[in-house]
PDB file of N, CA and C in Angstrom:
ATOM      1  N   UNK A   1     165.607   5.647 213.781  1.00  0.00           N
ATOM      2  CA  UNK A   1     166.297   4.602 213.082  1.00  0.00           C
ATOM      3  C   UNK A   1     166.610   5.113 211.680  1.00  0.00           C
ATOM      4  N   UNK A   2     167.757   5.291 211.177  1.00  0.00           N
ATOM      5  CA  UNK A   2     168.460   5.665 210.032  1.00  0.00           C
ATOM      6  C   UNK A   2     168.841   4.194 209.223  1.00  0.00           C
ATOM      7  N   UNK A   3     168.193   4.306 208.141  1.00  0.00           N
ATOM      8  CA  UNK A   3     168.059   2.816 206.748  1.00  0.00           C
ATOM      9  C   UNK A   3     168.762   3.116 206.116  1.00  0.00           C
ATOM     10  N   UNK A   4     169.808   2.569 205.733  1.00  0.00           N
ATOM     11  CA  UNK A   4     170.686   2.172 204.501  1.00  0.00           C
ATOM     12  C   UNK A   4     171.350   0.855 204.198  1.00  0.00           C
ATOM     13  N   UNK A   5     172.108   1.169 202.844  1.00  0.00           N
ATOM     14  CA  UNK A   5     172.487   0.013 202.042  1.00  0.00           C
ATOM     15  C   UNK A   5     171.337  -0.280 201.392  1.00  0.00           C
ATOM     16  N   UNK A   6     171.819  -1.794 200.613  1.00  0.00           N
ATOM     17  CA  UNK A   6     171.066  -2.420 199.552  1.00  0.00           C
ATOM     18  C   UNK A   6     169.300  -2.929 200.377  1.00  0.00           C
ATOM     19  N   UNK A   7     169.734  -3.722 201.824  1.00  0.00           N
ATOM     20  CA  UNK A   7     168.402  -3.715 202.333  1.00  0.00           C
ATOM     21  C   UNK A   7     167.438  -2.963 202.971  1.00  0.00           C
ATOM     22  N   UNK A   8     168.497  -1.620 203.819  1.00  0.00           N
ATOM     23  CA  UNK A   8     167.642  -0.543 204.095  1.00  0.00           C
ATOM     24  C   UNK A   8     166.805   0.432 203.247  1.00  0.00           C
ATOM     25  N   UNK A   9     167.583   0.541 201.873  1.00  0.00           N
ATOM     26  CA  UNK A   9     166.688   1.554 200.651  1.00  0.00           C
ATOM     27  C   UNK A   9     166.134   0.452 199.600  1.00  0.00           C
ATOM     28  N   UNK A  10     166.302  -0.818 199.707  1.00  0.00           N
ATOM     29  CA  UNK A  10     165.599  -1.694 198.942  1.00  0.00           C
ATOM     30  C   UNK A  10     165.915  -2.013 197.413  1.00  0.00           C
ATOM     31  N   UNK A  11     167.186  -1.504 197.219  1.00  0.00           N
ATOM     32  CA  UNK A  11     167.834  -1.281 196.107  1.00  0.00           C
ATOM     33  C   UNK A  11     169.403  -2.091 195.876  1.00  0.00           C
ATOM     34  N   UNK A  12     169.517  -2.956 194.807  1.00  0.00           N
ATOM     35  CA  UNK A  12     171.008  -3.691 194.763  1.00  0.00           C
ATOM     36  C   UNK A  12     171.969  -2.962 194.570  1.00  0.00           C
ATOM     37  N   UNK A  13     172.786  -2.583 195.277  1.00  0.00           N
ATOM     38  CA  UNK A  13     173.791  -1.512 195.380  1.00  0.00           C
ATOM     39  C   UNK A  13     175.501  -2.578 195.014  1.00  0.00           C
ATOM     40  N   UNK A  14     176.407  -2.043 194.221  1.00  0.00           N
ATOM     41  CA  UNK A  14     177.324  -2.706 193.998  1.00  0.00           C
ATOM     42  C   UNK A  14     178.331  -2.122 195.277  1.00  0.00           C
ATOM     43  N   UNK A  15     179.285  -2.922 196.000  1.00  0.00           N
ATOM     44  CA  UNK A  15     179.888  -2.675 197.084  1.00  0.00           C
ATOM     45  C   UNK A  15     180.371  -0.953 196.859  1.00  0.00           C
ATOM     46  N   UNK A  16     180.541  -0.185 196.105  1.00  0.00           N
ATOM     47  CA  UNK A  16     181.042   0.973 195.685  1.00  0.00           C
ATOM     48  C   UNK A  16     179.774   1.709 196.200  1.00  0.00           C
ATOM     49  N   UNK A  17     178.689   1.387 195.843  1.00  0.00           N
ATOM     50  CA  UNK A  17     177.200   2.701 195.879  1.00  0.00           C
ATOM     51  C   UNK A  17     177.126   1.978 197.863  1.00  0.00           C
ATOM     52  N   UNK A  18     177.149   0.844 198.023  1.00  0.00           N
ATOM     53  CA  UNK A  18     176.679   0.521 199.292  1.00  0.00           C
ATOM     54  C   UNK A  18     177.612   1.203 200.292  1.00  0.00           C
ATOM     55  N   UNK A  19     178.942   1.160 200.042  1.00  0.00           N
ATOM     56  CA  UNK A  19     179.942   2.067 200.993  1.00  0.00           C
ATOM     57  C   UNK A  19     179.371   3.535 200.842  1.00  0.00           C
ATOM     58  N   UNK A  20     179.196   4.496 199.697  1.00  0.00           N
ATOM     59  CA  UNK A  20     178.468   5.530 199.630  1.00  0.00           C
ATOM     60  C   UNK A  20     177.468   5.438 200.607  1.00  0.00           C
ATOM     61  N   UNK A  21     176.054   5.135 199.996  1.00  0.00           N
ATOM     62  CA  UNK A  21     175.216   4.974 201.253  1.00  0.00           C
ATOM     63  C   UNK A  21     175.345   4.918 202.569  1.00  0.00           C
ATOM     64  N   UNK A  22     176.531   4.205 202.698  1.00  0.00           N
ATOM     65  CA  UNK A  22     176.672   3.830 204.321  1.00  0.00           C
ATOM     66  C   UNK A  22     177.224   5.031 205.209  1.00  0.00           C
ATOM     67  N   UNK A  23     178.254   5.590 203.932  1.00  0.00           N
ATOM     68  CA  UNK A  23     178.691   6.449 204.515  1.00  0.00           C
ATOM     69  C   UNK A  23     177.863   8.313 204.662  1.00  0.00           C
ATOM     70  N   UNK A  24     176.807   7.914 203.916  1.00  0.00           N
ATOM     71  CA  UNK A  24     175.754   9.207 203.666  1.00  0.00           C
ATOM     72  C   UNK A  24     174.651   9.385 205.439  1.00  0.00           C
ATOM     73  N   UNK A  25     174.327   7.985 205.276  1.00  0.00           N
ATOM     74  CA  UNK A  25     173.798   7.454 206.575  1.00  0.00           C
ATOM     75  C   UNK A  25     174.340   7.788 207.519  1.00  0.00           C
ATOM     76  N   UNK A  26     175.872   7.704 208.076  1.00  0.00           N
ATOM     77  CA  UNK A  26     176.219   7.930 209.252  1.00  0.00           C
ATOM     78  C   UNK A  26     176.575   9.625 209.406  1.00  0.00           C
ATOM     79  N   UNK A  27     176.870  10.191 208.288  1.00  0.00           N
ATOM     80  CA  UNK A  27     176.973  11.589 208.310  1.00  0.00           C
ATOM     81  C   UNK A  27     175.700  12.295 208.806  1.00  0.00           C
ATOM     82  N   UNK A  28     174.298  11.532 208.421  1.00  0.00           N
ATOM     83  CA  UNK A  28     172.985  12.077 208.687  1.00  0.00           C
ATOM     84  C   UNK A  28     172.712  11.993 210.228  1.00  0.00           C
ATOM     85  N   UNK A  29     173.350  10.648 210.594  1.00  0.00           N
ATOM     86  CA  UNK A  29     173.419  10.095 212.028  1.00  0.00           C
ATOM     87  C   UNK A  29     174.007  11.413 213.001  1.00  0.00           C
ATOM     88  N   UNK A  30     175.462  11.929 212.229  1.00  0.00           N
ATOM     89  CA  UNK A  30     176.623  12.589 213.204  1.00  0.00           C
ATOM     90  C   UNK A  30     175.871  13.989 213.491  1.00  0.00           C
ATOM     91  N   UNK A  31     175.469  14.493 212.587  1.00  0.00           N
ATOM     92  CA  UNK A  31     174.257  15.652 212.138  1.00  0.00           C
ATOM     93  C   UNK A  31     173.131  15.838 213.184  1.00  0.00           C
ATOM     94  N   UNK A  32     172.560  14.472 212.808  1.00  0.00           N
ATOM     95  CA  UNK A  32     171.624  14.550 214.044  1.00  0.00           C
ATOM     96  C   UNK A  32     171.671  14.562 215.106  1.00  0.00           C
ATOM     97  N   UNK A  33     172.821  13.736 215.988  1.00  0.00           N
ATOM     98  CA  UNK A  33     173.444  13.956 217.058  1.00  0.00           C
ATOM     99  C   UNK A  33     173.905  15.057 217.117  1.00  0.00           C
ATOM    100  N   UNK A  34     175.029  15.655 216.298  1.00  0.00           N
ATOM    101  CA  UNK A  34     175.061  17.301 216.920  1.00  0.00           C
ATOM    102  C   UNK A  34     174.019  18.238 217.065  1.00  0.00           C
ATOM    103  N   UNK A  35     172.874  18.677 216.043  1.00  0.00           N
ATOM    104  CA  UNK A  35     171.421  19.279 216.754  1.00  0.00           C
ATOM    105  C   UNK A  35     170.937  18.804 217.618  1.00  0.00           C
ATOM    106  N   UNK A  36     171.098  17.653 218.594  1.00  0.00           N
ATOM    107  CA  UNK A  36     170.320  17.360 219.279  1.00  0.00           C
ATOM    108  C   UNK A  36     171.130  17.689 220.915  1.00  0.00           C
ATOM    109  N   UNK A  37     172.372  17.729 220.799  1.00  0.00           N
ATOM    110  CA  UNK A  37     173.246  18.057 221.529  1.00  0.00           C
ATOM    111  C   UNK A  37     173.526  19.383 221.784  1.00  0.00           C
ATOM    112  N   UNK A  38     173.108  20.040 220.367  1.00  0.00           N
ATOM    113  CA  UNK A  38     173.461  21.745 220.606  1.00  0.00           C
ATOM    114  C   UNK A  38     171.864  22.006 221.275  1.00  0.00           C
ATOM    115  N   UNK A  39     170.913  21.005 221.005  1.00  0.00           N
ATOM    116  CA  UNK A  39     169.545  21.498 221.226  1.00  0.00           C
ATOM    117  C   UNK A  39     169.490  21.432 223.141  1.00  0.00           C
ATOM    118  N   UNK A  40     170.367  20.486 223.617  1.00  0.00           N
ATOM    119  CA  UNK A  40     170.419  20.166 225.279  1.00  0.00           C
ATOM    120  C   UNK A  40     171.051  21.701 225.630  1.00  0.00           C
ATOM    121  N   UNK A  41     172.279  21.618 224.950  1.00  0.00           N
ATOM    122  CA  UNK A  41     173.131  22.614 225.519  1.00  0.00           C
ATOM    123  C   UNK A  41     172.115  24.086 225.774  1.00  0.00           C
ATOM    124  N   UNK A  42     171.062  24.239 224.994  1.00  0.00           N
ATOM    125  CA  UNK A  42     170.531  25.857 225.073  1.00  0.00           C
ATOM    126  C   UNK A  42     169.400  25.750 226.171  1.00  0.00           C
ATOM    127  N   UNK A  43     168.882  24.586 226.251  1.00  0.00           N
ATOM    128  CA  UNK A  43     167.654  24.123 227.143  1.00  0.00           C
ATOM    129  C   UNK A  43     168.347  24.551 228.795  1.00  0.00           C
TER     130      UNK A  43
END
């Protein structure tokens, strides 16, 4: 489970830092899905 925004990091984020975040989050998400996908492919 990947936390972000104002209630996932617990912090008041103005709509500008919360789109950041959100968008930091799903990059970590896309990331992780590709190692985990390159990790099937070698298995």
């Amino acid at each position: 489970m990947l936390l972000a925004g104002r209630y996932g990091e617990w912090e008041y984020y103005n709509s500008d830092h919360a789109f950041l975040a959100g968008r930091k989050t799903a990059e970590a998400a896309r990331d992780f899905l590709e190692a985990l996908a390159a990790q099937a492919k070698s298995a």
